[in-house]
Every structure is written in C-alpha cells, then in structure tokens.
C-alpha atoms as a PDB file:
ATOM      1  CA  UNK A   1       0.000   0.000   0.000  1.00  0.00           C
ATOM      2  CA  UNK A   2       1.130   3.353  -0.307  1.00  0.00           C
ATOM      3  CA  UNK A   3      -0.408   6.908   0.246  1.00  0.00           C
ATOM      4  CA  UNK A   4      -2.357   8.341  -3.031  1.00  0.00           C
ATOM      5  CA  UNK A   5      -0.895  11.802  -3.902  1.00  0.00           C
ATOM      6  CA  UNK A   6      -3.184  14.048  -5.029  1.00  0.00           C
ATOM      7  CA  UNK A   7      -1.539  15.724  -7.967  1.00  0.00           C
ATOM      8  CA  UNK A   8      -0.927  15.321 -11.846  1.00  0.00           C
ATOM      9  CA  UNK A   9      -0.317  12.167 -13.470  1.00  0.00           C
ATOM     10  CA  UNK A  10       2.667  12.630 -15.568  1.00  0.00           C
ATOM     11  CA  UNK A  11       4.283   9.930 -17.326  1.00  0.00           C
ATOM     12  CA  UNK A  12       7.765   9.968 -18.815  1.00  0.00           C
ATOM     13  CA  UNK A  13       8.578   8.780 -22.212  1.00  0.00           C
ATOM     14  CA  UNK A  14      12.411   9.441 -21.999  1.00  0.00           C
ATOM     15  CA  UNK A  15      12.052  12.305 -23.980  1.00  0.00           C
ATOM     16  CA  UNK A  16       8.571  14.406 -22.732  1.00  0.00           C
ATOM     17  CA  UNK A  17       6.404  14.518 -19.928  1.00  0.00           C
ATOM     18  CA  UNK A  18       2.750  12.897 -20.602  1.00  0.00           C
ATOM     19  CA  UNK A  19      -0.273  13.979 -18.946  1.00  0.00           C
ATOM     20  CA  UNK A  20      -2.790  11.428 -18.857  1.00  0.00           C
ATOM     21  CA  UNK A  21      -5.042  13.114 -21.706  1.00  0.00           C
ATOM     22  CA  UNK A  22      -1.832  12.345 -23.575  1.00  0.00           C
ATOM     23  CA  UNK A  23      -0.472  16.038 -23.763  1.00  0.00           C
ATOM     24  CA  UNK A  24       2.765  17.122 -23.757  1.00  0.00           C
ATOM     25  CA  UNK A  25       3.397  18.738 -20.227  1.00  0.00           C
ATOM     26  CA  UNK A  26       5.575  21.895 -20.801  1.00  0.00           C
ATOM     27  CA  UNK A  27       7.760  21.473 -18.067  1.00  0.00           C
ATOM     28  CA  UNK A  28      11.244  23.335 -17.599  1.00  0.00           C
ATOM     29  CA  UNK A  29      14.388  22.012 -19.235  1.00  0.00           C
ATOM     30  CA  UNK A  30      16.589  21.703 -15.936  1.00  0.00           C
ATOM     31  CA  UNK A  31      13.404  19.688 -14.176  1.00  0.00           C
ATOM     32  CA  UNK A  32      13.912  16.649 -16.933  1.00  0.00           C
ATOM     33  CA  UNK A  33      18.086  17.099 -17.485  1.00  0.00           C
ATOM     34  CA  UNK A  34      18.761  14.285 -15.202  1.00  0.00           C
ATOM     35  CA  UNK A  35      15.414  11.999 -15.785  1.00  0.00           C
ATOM     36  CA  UNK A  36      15.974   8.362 -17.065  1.00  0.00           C
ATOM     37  CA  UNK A  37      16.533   7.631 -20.574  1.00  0.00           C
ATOM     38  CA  UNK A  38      13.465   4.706 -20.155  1.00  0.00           C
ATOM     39  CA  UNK A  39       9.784   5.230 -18.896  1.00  0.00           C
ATOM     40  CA  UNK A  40       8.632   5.821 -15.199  1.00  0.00           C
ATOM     41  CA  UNK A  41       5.069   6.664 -14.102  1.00  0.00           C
ATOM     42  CA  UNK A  42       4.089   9.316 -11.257  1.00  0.00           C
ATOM     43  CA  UNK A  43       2.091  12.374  -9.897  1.00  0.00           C
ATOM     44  CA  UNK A  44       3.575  15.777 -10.165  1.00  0.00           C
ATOM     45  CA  UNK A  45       2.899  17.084  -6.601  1.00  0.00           C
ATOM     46  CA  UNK A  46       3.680  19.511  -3.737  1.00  0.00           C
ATOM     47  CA  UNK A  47       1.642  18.932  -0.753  1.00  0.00           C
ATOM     48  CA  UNK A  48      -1.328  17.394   0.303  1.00  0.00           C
ATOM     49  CA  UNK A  49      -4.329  19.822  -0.361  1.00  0.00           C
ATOM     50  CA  UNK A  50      -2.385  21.592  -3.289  1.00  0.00           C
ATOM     51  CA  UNK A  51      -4.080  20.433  -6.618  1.00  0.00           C
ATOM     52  CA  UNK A  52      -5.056  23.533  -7.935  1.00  0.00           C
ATOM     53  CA  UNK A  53      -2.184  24.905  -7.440  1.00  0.00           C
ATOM     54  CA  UNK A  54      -0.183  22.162  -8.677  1.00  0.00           C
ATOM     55  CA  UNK A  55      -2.146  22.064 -11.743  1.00  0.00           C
ATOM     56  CA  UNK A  56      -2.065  25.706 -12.241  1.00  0.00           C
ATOM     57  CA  UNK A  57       1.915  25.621 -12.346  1.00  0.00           C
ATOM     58  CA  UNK A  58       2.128  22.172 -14.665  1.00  0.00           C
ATOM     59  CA  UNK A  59      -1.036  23.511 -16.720  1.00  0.00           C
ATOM     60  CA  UNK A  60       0.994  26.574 -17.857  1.00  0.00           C
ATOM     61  CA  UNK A  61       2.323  26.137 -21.563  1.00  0.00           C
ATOM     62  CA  UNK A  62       5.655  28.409 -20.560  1.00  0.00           C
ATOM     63  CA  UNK A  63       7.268  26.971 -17.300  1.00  0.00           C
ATOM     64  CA  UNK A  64       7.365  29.514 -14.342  1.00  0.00           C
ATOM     65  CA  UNK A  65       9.870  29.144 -11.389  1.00  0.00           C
ATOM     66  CA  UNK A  66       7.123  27.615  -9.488  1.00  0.00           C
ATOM     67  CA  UNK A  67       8.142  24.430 -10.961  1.00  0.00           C
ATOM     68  CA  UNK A  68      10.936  24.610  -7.643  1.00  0.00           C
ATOM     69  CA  UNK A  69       8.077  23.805  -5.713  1.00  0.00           C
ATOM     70  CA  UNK A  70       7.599  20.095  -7.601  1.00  0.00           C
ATOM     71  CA  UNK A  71       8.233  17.262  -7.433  1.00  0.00           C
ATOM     72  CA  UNK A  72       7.573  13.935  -9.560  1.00  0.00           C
ATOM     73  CA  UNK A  73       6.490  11.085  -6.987  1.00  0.00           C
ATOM     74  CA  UNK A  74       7.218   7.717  -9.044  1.00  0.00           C
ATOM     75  CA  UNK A  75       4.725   4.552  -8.520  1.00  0.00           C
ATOM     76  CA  UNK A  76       5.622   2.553 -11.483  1.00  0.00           C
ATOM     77  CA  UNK A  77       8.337   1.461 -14.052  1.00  0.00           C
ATOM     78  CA  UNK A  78       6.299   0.392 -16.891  1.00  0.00           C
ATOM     79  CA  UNK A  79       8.777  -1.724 -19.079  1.00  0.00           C
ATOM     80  CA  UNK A  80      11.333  -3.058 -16.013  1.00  0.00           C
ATOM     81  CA  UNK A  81      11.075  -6.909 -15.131  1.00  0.00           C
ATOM     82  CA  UNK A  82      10.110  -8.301 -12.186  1.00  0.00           C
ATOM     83  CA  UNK A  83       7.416  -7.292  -8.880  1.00  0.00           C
ATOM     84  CA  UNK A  84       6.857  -3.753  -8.151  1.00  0.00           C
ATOM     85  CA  UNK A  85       9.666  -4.004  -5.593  1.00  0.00           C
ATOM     86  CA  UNK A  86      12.802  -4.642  -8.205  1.00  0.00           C
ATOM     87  CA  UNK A  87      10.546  -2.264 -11.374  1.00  0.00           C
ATOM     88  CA  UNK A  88      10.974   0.774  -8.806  1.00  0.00           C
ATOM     89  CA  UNK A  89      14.130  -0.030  -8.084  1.00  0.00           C
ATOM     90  CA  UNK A  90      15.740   0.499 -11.714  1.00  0.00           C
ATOM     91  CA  UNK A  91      14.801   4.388 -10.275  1.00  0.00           C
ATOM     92  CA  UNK A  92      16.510   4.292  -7.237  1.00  0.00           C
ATOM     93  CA  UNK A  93      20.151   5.966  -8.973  1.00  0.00           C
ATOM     94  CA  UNK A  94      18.283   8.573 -10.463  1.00  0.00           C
ATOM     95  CA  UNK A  95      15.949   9.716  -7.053  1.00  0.00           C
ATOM     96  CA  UNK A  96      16.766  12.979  -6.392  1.00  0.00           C
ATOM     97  CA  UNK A  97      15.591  16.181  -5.178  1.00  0.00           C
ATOM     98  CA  UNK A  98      12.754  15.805  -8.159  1.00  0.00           C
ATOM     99  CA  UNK A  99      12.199  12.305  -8.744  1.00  0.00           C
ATOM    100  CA  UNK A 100      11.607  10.601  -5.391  1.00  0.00           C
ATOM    101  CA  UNK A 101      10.066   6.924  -5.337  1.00  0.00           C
ATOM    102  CA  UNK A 102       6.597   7.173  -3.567  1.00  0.00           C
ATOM    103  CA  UNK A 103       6.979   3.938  -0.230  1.00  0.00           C
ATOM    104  CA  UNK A 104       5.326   1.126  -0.925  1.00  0.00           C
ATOM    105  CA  UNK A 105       4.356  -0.494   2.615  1.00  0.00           C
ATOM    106  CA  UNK A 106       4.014  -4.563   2.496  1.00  0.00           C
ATOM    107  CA  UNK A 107       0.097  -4.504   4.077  1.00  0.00           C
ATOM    108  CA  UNK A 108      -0.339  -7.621   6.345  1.00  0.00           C
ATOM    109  CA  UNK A 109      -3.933  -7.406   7.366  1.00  0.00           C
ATOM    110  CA  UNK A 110      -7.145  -4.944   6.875  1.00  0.00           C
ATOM    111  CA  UNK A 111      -6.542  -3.370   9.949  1.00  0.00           C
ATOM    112  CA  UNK A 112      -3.390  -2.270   8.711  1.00  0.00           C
ATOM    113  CA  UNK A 113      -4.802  -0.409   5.643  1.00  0.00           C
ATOM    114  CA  UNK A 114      -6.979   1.069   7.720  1.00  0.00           C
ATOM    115  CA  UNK A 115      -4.833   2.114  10.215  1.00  0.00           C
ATOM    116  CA  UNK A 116      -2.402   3.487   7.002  1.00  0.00           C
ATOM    117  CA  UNK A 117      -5.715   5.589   5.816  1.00  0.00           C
ATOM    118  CA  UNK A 118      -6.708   7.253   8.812  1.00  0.00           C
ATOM    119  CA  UNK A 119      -3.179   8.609   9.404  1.00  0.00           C
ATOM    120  CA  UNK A 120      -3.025   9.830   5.865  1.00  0.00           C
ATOM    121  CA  UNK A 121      -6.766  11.328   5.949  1.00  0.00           C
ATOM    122  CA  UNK A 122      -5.407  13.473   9.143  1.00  0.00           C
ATOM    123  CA  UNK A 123      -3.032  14.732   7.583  1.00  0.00           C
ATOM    124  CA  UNK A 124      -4.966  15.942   4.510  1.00  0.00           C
ATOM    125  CA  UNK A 125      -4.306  13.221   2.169  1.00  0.00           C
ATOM    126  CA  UNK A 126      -6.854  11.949  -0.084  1.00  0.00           C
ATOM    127  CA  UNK A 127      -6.437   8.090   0.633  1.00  0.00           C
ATOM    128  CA  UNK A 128      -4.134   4.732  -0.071  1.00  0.00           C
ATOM    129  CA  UNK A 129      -3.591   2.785  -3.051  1.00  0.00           C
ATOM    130  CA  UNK A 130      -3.393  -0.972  -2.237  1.00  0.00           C
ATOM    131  CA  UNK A 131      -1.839  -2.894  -4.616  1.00  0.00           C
ATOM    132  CA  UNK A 132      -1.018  -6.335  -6.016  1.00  0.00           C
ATOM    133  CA  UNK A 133       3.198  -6.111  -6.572  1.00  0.00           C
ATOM    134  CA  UNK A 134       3.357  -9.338  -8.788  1.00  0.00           C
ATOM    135  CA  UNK A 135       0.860  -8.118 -11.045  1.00  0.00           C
ATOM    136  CA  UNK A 136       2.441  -6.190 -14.565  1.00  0.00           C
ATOM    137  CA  UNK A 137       2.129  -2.385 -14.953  1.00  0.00           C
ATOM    138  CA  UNK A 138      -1.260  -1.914 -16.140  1.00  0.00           C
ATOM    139  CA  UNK A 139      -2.023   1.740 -17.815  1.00  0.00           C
ATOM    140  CA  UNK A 140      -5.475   1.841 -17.263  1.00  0.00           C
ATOM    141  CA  UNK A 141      -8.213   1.057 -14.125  1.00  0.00           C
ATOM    142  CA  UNK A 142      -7.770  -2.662 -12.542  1.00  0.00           C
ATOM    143  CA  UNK A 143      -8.916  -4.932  -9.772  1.00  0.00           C
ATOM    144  CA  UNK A 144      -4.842  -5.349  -9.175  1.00  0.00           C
ATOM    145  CA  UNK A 145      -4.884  -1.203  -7.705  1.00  0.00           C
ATOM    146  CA  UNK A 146      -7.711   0.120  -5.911  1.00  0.00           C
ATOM    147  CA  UNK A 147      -8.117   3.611  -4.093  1.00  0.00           C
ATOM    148  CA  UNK A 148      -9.387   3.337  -0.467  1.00  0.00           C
ATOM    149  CA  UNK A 149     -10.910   6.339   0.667  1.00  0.00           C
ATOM    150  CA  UNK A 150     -13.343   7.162   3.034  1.00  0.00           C
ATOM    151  CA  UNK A 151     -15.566   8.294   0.146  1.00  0.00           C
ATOM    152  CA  UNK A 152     -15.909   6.431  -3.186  1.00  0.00           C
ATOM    153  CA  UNK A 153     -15.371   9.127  -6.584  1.00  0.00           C
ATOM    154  CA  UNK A 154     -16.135   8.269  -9.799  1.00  0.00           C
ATOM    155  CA  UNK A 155     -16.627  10.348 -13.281  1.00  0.00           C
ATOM    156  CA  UNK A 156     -19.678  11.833 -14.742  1.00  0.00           C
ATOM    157  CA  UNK A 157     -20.069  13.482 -18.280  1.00  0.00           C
ATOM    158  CA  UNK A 158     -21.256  17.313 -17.951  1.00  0.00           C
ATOM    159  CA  UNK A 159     -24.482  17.816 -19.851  1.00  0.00           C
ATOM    160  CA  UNK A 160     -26.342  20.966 -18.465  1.00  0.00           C
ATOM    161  CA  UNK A 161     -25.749  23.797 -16.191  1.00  0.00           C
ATOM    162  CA  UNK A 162     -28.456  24.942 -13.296  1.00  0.00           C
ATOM    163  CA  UNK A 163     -28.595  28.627 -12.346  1.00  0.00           C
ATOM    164  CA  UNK A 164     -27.310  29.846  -8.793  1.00  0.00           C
ATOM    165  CA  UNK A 165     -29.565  31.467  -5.976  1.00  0.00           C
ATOM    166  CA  UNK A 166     -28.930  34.143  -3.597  1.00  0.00           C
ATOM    167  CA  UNK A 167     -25.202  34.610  -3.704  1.00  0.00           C
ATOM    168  CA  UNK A 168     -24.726  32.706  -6.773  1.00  0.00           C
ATOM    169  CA  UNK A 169     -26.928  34.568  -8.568  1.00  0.00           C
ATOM    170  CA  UNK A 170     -25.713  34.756 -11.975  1.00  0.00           C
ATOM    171  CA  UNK A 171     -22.908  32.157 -12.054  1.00  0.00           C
ATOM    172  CA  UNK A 172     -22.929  28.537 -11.517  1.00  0.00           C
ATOM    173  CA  UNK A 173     -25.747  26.604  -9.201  1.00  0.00           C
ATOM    174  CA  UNK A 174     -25.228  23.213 -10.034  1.00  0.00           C
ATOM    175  CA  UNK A 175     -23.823  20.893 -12.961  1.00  0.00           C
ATOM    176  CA  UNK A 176     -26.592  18.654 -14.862  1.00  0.00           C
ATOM    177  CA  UNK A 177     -24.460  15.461 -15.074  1.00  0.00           C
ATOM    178  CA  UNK A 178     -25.073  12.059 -16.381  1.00  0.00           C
ATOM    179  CA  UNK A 179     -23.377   8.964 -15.125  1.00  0.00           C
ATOM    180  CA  UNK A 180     -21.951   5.775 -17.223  1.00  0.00           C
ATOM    181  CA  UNK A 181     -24.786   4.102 -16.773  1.00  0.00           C
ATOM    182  CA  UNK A 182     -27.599   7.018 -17.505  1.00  0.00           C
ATOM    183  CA  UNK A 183     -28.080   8.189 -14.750  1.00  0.00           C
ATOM    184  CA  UNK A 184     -28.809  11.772 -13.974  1.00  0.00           C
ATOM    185  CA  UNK A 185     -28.148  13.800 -11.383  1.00  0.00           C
ATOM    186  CA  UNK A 186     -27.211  17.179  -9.728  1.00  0.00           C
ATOM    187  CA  UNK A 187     -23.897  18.145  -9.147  1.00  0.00           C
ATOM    188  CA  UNK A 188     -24.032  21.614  -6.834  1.00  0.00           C
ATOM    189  CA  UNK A 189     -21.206  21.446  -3.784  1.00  0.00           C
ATOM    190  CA  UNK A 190     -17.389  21.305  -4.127  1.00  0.00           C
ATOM    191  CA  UNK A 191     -17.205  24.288  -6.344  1.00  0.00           C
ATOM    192  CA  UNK A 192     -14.907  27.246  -5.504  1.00  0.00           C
ATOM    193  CA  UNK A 193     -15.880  30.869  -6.578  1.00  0.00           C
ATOM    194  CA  UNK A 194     -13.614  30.629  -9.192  1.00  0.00           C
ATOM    195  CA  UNK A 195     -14.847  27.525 -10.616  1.00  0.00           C
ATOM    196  CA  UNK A 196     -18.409  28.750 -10.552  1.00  0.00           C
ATOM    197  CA  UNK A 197     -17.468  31.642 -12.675  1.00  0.00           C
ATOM    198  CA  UNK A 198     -16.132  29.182 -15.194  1.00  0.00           C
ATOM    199  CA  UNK A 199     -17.794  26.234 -14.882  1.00  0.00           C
ATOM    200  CA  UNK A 200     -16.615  22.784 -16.999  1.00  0.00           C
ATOM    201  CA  UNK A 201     -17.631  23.017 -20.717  1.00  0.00           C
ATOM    202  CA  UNK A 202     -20.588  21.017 -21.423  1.00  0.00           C
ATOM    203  CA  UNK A 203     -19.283  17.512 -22.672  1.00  0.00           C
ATOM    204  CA  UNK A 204     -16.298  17.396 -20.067  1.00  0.00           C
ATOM    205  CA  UNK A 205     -15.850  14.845 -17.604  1.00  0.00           C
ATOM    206  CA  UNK A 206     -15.546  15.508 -13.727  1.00  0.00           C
ATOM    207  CA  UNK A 207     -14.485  13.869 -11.100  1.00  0.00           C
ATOM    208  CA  UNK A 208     -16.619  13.768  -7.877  1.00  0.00           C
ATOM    209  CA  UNK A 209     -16.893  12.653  -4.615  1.00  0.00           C
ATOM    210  CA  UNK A 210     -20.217  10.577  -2.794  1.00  0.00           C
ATOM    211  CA  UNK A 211     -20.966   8.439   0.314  1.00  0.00           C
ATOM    212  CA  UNK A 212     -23.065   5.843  -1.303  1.00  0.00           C
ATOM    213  CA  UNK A 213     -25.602   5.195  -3.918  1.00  0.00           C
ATOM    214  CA  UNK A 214     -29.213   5.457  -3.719  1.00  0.00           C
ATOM    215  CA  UNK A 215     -31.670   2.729  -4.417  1.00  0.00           C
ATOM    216  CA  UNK A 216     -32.462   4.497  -7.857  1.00  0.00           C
ATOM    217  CA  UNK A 217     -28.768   4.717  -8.666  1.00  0.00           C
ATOM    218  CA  UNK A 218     -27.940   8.245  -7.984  1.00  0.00           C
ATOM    219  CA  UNK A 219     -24.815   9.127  -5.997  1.00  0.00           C
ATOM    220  CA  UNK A 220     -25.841  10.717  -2.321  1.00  0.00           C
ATOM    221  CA  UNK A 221     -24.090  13.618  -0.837  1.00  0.00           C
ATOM    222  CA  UNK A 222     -22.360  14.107  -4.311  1.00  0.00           C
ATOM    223  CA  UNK A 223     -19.327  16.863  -4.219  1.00  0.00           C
ATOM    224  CA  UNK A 224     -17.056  18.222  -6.922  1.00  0.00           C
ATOM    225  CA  UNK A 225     -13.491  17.678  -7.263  1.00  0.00           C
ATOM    226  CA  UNK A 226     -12.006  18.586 -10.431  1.00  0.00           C
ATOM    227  CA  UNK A 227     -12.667  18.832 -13.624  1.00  0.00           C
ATOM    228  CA  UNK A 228     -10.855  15.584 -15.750  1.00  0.00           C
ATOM    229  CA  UNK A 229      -7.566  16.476 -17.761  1.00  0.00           C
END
C-alpha cells in the first residue's frame, strides 16, 4: 500500500512529460536534465491539499519558477522486469531532489490499511492505493490497484448547467451530469468561486466525490473535485 498523492499524473517517455489526456506537459528544461533515458510513471505534486495549485503551475504552456516547488512522486516502471519491488528499483540511482520513489508499505492485514488511511486522511491526504506487486504495470483502471478512501469518486459526463440562488446569482448553481450508466443527477457542492465563474464546458468529464448510492442509482451527498484532464 502506499499513500495516493493528489496531484498530476505525468508519465515519462524518456524524452517528454505525458499527462494522462496524452499532452505534452511543458515542463522546464533543468526539471527533466537528469530523468531516465526509459519510462517511469508518477504524480507531479507539492503537498497534500495543493491540486489547484499544482495544476495551475504544470497547466501553464511556458514553465514559471514555481516548478521549484515540484516534485515527480514515481509509482511505477512500466517496461522493467520483475514485482513492483525490483521495477521501482531500476529508479533508485536517479531519485533525487525531483524524482523521489513514492513507499510502498508490504500490508499484512485490513486493519493495517486502515490504520495506514486514517493517518493519511489526518493529515490531509486523499487516501491509499493498495496494490497487487506481482501483477504487470497496467495503464489503465484494474482490480490489481484500488483507491481506499473514506468516500468512493467516480466520473460523470457534464451535460447541463443549473442557475445559482442568492449569492450565486448569476454564475454557476449546479452541474446537470449524467453517469456511465444514464443516470442523472445534480452536481451543486465542491465548487470554488472561481470555478463557478467558469464552470466545466458542457461535454467534459468531472471527477466527484459521494458516500453511497441510492436505491435508484444516484450518488448521495455528491461533491465536486475537479474537472478531468
């Protein structure tokens, strides 16, 4: 298990910087001078409770000097042989004070995890991966890595926009959204100020937080968290 950082995916070709949209990310030429010459896999991060700001700074097509602020937390080596265990540790000569290997903590029991998520949820963090470190790097979703959190998030497709009341008259009340399976649904906490002003584009995906489902399907206590990139 290890903690899940909540920043920008960002894989590493040997020659570019990859979000996961599968755009170039423009970052500085002294961040990548010492990276590997083969492919590693990680978040782009600061501190817990930073996204927006990390994703302001990696977002920006000319690289400011608040790139000193990050760094790239490594979870995977895609093309090394053998376990998790000996893939990150092809990385290990090139850690630094910009590529650091995120722990991975053997996990002996439930109660450990759970233990492991609490701490990390007190300190801000959004929750643990738990994975299975014979399994191959997989690119995309799988039964071998799960997020634990203390809420479940999934994705929802943006497909209308609701009004605001009182003081949020005139921008953003809530996003129409509709879920994989059909479902509809209102999507009206989580939003900043800013984000109300300029809500997702109709057609976007977003990523948002809920407790549990309802027996009709719909997501209870839904909140936003970010728009997909």
């Amino acid at each position: 298990m290890s903690e899940k950082l909540d920043g920008i995916r960002a894989y590493w070709d040997g020659k570019h910087l990859i979000s996961r949209g599968g755009k170039i990310i423009h970052a500085p030429k002294w961040f990548t001078k010492d990276y590997p010459p083969f492919e590693i896999d990680g978040e782009l991060w600061t501190k817990r409770g930073d996204f927006d700001h990390i994703s302001s700074i990696v977002r920006d097509k000319i690289a400011s000097k608040e790139w000193h602020q990050i760094t790239h937390n490594i979870f995977e080596v895609p093309n090394a042989k053998g376990d998790l265990f000996e893939r990150l540790r092809k990385v290990k000569p090139y850690e630094s004070k910009i590529i650091r290997i995120i722990p991975q903590i053997p996990l002996q029991s439930k109660k450990d995890m759970q233990k492991f998520l609490r701490f990390v949820e007190s300190k801000d963090g959004e929750g643990v991966v738990v994975r299975d470190p014979n399994a191959p790097y997989i690119a995309k979703r799988t039964s071998k890595a799960l997020k634990v959190k203390s809420f479940y998030d999934t994705e929802c497709k943006v497909v209308g926009y609701k009004e605001g009341k009182g003081k949020y008259r005139g921008v953003l009340g809530s996003l129409s959204c509709k879920l994989y399976n059909g479902i509809l649904f209102n999507l009206g906490s989580g939003f900043s100020d800013k984000e109300r002003k300029n809500p997702p584009k109709i057609g976007d995906s977003v990523t948002f937080k809920y407790k549990e489902m309802t027996k009709n399907g719909k997501p209870r206590f839904p909140v936003f968290l970010r728009a997909k990139r």
